[in-house]
N, C-alpha and C. Protein backbone atom coordinates (compact mmCIF):
# COMPACT_ATOMS: atom_id res chain seq x y z
N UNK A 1 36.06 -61.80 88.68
CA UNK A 1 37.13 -61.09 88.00
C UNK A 1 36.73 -59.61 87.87
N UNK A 2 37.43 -58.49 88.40
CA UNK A 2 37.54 -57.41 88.09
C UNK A 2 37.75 -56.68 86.73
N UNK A 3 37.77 -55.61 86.30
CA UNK A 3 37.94 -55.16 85.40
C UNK A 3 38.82 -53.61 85.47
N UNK A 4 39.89 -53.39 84.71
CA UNK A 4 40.72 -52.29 85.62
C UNK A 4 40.13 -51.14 85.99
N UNK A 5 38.38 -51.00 85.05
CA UNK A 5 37.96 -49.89 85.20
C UNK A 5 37.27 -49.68 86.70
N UNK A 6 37.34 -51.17 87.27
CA UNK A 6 36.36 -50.86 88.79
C UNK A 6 37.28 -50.73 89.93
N UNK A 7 38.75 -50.73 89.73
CA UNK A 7 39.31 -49.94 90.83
C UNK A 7 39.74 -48.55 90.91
N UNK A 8 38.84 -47.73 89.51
CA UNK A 8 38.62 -46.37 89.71
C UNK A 8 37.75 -46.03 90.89
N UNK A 9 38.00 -45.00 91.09
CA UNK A 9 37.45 -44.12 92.13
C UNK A 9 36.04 -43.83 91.24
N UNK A 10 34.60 -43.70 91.74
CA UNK A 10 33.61 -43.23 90.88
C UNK A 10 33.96 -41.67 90.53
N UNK A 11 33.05 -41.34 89.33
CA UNK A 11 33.41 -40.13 88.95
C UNK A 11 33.61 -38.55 90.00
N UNK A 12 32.36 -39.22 90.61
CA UNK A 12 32.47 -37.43 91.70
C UNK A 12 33.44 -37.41 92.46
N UNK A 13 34.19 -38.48 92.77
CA UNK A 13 35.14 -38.43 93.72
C UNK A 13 36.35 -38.15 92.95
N UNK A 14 36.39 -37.81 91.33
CA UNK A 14 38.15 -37.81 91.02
C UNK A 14 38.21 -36.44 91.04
N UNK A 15 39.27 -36.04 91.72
CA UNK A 15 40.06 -34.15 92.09
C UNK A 15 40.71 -34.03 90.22
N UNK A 16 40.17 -33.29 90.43
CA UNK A 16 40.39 -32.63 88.61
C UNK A 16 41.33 -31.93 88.80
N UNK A 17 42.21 -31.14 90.18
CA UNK A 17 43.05 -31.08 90.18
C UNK A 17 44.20 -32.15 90.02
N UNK A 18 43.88 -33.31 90.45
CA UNK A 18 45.26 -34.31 90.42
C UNK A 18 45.51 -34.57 88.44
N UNK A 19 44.01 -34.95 88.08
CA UNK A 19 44.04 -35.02 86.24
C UNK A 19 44.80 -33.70 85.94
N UNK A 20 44.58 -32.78 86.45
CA UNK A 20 45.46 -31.22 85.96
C UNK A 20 47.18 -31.12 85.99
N UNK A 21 47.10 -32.05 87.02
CA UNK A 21 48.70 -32.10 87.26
C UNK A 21 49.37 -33.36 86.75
N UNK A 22 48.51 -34.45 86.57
CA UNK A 22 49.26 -35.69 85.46
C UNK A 22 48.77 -35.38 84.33
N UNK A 23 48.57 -34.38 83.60
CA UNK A 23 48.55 -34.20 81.86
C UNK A 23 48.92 -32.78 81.70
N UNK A 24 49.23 -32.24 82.39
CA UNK A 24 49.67 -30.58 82.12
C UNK A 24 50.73 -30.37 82.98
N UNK A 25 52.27 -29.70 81.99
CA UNK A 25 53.48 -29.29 82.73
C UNK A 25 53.68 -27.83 82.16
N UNK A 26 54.00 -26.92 83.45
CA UNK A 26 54.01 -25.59 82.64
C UNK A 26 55.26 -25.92 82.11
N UNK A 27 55.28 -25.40 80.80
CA UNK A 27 57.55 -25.21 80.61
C UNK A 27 57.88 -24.31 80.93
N UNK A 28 59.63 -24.53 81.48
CA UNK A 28 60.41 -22.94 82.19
C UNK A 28 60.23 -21.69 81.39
N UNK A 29 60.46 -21.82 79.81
CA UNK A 29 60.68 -20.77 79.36
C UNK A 29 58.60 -19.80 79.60
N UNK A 30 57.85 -20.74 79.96
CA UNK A 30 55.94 -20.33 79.68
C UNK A 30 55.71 -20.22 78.68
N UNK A 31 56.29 -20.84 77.70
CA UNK A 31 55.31 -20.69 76.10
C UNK A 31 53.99 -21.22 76.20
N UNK A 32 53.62 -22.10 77.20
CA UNK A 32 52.68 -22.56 77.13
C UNK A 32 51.47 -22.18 78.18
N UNK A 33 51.79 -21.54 78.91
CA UNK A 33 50.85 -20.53 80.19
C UNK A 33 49.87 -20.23 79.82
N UNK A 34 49.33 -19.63 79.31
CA UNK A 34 47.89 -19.26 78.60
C UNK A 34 47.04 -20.43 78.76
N UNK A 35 47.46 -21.84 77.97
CA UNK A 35 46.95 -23.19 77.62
C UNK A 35 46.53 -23.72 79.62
N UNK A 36 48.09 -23.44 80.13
CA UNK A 36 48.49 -24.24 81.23
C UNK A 36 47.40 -23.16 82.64
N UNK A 37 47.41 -22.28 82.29
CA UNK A 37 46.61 -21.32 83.40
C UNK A 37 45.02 -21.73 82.83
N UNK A 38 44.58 -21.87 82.06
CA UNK A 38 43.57 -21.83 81.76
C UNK A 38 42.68 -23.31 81.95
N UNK A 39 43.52 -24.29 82.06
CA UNK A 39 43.19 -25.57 82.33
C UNK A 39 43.35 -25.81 83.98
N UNK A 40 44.55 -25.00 84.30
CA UNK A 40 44.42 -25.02 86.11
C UNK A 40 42.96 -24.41 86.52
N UNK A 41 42.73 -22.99 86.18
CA UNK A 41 41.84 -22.68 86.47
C UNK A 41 40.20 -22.88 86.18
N UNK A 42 40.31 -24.18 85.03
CA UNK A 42 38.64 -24.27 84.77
C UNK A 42 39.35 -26.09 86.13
N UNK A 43 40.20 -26.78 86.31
CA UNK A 43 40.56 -27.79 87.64
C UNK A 43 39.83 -27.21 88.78
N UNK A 44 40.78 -25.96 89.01
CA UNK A 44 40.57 -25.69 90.57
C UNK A 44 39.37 -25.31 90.38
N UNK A 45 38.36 -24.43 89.79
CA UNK A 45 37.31 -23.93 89.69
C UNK A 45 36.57 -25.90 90.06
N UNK A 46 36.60 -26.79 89.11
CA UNK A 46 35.56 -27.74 89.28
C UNK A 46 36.20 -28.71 90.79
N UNK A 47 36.90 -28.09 91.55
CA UNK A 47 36.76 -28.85 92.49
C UNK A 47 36.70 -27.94 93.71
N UNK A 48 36.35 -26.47 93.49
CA UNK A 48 35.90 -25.53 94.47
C UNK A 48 37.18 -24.97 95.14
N UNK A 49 38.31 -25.18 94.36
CA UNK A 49 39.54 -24.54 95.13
C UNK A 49 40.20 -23.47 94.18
N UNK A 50 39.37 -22.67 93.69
CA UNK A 50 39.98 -21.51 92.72
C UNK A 50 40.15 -20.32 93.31
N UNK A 51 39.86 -19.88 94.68
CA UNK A 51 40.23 -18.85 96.22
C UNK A 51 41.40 -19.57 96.26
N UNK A 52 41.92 -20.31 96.48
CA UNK A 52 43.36 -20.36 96.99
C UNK A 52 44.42 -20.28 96.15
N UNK A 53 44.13 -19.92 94.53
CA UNK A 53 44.57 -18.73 93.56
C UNK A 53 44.74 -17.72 93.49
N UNK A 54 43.61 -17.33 94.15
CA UNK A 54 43.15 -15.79 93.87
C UNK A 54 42.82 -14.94 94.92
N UNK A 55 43.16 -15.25 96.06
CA UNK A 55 42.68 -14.71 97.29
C UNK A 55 43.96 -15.01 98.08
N UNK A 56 44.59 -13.87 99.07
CA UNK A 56 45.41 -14.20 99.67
C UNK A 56 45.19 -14.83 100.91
N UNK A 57 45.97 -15.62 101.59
CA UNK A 57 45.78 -16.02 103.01
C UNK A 57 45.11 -15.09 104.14
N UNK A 58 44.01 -15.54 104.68
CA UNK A 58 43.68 -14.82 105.72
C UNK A 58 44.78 -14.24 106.74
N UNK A 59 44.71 -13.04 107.52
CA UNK A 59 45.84 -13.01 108.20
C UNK A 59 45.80 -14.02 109.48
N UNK A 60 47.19 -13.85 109.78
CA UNK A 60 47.53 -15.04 111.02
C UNK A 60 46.85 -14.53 112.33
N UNK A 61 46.01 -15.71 113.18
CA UNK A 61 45.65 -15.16 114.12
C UNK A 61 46.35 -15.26 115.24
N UNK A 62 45.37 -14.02 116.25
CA UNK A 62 46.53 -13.64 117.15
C UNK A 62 46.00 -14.28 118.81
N UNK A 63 46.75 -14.23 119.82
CA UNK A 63 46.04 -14.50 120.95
C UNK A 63 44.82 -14.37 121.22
N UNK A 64 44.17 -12.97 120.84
CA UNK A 64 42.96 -13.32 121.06
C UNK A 64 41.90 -13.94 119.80
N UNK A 65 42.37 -13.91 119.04
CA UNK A 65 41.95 -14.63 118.01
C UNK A 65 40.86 -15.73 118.43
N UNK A 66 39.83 -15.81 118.13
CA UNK A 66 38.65 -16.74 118.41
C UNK A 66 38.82 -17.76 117.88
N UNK A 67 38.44 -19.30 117.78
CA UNK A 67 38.91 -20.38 118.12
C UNK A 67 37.86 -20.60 116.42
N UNK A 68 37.08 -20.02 115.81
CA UNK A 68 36.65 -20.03 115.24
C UNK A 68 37.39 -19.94 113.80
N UNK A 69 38.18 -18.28 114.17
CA UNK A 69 38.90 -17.69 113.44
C UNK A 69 40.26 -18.67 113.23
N UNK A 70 40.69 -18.74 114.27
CA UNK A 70 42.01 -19.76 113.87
C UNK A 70 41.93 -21.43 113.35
N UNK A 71 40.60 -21.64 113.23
CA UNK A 71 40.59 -22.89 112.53
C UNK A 71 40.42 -22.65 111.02
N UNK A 72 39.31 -21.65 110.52
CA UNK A 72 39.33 -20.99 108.98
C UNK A 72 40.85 -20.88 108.70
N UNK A 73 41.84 -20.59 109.11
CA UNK A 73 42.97 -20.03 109.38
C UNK A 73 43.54 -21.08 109.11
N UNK A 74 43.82 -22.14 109.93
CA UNK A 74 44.55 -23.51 109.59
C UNK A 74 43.83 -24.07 108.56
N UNK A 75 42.39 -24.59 108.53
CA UNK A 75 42.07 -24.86 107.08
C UNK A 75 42.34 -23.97 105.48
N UNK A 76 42.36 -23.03 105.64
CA UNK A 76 43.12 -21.93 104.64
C UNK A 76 44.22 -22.77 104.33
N UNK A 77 45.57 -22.53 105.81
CA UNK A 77 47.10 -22.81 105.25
C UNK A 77 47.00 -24.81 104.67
N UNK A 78 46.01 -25.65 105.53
CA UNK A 78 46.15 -27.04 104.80
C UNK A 78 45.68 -27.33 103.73
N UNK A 79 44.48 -26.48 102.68
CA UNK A 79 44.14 -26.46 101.13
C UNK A 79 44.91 -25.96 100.69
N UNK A 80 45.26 -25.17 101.28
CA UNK A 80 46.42 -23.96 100.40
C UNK A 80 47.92 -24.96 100.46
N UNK A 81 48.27 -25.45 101.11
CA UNK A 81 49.38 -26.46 100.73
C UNK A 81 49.49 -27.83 99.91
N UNK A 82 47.81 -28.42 99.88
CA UNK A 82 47.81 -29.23 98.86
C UNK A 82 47.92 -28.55 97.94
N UNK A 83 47.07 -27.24 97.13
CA UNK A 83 47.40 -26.33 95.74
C UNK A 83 48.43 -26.29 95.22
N UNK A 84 49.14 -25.91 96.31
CA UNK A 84 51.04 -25.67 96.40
C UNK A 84 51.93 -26.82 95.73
N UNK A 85 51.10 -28.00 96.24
CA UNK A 85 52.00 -29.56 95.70
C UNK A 85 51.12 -29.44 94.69
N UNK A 86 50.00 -29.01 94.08
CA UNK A 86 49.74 -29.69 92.69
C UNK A 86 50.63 -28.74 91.54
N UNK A 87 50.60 -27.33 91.81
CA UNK A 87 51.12 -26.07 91.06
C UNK A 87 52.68 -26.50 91.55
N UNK A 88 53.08 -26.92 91.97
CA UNK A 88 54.86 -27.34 92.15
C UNK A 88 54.78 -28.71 91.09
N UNK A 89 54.24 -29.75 91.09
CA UNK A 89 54.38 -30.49 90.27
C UNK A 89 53.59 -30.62 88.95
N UNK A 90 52.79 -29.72 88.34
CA UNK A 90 52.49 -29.51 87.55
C UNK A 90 53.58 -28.07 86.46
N UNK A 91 54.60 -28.34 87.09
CA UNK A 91 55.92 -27.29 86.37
C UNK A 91 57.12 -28.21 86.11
N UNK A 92 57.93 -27.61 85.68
CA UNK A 92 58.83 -28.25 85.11
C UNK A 92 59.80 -27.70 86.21
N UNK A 93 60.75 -28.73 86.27
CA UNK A 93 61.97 -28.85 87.19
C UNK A 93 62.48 -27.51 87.63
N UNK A 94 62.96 -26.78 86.23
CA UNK A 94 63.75 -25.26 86.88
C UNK A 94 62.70 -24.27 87.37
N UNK A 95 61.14 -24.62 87.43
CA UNK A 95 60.32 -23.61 87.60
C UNK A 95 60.29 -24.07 89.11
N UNK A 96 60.45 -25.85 89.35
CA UNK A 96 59.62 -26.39 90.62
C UNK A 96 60.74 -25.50 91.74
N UNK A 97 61.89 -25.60 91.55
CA UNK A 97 62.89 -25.30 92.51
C UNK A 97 62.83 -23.47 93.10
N UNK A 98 62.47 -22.61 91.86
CA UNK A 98 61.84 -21.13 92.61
C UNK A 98 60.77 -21.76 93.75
N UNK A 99 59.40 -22.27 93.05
CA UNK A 99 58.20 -22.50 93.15
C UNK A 99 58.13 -23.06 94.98
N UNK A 100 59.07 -23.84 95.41
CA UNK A 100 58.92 -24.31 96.51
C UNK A 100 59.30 -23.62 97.94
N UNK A 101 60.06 -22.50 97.58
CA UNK A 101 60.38 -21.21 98.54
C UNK A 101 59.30 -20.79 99.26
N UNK A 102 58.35 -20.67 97.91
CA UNK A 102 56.99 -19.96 98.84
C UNK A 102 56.30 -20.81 99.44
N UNK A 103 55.30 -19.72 100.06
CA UNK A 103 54.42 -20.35 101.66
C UNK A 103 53.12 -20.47 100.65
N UNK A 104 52.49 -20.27 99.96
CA UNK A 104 51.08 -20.47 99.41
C UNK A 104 51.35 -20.22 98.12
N UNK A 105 49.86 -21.00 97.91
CA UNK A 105 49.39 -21.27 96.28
C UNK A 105 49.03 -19.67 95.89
N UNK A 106 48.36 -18.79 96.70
CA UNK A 106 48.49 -18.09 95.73
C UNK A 106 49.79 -17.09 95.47
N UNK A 107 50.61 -17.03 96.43
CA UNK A 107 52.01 -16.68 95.93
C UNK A 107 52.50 -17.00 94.52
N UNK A 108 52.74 -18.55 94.38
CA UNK A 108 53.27 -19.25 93.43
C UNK A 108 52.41 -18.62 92.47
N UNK A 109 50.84 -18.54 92.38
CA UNK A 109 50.22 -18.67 91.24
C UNK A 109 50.51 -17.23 90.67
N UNK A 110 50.78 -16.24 91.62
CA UNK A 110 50.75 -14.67 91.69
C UNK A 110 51.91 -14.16 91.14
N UNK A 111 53.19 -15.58 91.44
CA UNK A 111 53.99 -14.69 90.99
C UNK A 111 54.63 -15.33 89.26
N UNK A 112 53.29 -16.82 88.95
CA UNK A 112 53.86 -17.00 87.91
C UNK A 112 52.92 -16.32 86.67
N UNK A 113 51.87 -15.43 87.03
CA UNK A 113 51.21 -14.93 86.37
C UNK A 113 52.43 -13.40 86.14
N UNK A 114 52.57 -13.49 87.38
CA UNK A 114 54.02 -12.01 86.87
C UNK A 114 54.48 -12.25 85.78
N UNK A 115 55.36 -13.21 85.80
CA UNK A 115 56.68 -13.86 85.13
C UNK A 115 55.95 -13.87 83.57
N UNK A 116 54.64 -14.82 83.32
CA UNK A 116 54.54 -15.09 82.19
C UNK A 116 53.35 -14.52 81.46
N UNK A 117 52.62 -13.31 82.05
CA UNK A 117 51.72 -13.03 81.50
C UNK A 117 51.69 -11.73 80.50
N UNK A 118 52.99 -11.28 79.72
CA UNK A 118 53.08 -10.81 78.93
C UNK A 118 53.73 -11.63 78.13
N UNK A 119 54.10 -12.57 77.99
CA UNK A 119 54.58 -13.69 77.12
C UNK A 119 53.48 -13.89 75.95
N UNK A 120 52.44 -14.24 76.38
CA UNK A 120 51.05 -14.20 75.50
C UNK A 120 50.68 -12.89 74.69
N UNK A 121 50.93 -12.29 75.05
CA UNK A 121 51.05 -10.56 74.23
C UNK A 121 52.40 -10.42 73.14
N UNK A 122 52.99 -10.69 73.60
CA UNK A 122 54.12 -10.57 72.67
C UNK A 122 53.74 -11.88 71.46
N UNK A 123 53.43 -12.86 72.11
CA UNK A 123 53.72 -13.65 70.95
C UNK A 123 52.36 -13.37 69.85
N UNK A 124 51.33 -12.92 70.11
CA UNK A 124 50.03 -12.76 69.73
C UNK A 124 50.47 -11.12 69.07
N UNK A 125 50.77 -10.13 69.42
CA UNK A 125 51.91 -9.10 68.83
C UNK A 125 52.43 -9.80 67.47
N UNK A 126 53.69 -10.89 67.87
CA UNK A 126 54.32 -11.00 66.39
C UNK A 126 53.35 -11.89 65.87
N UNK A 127 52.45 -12.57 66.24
CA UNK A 127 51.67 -13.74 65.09
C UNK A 127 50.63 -12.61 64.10
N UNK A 128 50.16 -11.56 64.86
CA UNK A 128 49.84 -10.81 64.22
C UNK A 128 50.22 -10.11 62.84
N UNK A 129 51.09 -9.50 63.68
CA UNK A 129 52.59 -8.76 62.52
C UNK A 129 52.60 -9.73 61.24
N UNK A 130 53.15 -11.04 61.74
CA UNK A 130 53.35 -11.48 60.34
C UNK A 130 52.13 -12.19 59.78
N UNK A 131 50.86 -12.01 59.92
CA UNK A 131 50.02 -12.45 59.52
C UNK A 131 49.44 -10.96 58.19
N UNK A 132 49.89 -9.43 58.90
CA UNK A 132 49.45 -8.63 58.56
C UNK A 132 50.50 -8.13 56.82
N UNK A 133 51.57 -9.07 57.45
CA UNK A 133 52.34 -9.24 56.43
C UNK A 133 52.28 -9.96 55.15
N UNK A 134 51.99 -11.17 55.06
CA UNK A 134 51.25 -11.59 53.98
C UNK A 134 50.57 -10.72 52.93
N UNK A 135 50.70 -11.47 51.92
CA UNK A 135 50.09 -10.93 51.25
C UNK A 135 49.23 -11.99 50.25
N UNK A 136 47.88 -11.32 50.70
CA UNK A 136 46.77 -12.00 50.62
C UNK A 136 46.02 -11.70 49.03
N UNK A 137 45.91 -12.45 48.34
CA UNK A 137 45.09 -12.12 46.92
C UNK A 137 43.99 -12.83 46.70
C-alpha cells in the first residue's frame, strides 16, 4: 500500500515555479504585486530561471549565424515560453488575455512591472499619511 505522499515527485525535482503559480494569482486591479512579484522572483530565482525576467531575448539569428548561436537562441525562446505559461496563469483572467499577445516572459514581466509598480508607492504614500495623522498620546 502506498501512501499519497510517495507519488510525489522527491523534493529537488519540484519547479517552485509550478508551486508559484498554484498558490499565487496576481489581481487585475495589482493590489497585490509587490507580495505577487516578490514570490515569483525568490520561484524563478530557486529554479535558475530569473534571466528570462530580466534579460531580454538574445537577438534572432541570422544565416550566418553559427549553429552554436542559434541553439542558445532556440533554448532562450523554449524557457522563455514555459515562463510565459507560468506568468499567464499565475494572473487573473482580464490580466491573462493582454498577457498572451506577447512573445516572452520578459515582455509580460516588463510590462507588468510598468502597469503596477507605482501602485505600491501610492498606497505606502496614503498608509503613511494616515498613520501621520493619528494622533498618538
Amino acid at each position: 500500500m502506498t501512501t499519497p505522499s510517495s507519488s510525489l515527485p522527491p523534493f529537488t525535482t519540484v519547479s517552485w515555479l509550478r508551486v508559484f503559480m498554484d498558490r499565487c494569482k496576481l489581481k487585475k486591479n495589482g493590489s497585490n504585486f509587490c507580495d505577487w512579484d516578490g514570490k515569483l522572483r525568490l520561484a524563478a530565482e530557486g529554479d535558475d530561471k530569473l534571466r528570462f525576467l530580466t534579460e531580454p531575448s538574445p537577438p534572432t539569428p541570422n544565416d550566418r549565424s553559427s549553429n552554436a548561436v542559434r541553439e542558445a537562441y532556440e533554448a532562450y525562446q523554449k524557457e522563455s515560453a514555459a515562463i510565459k505559461n507560468v506568468l499567464i496563469f499565475s494572473m487573473e483572467d482580464d490580466i491573462q488575455r493582454s498577457a498572451i499577445k506577447m512573445s516572452t516572459a520578459y515582455e509580460i514581466y516588463t510590462k507588468l512591472v510598468t502597469m503596477f509598480s507605482q501602485a505600491p508607492r501610492i498606497l505606502q504614500y496614503e498608509s503613511a499619511s494616515q498613520f501621520f495623522k493619528l494622533n498618538i498620546k
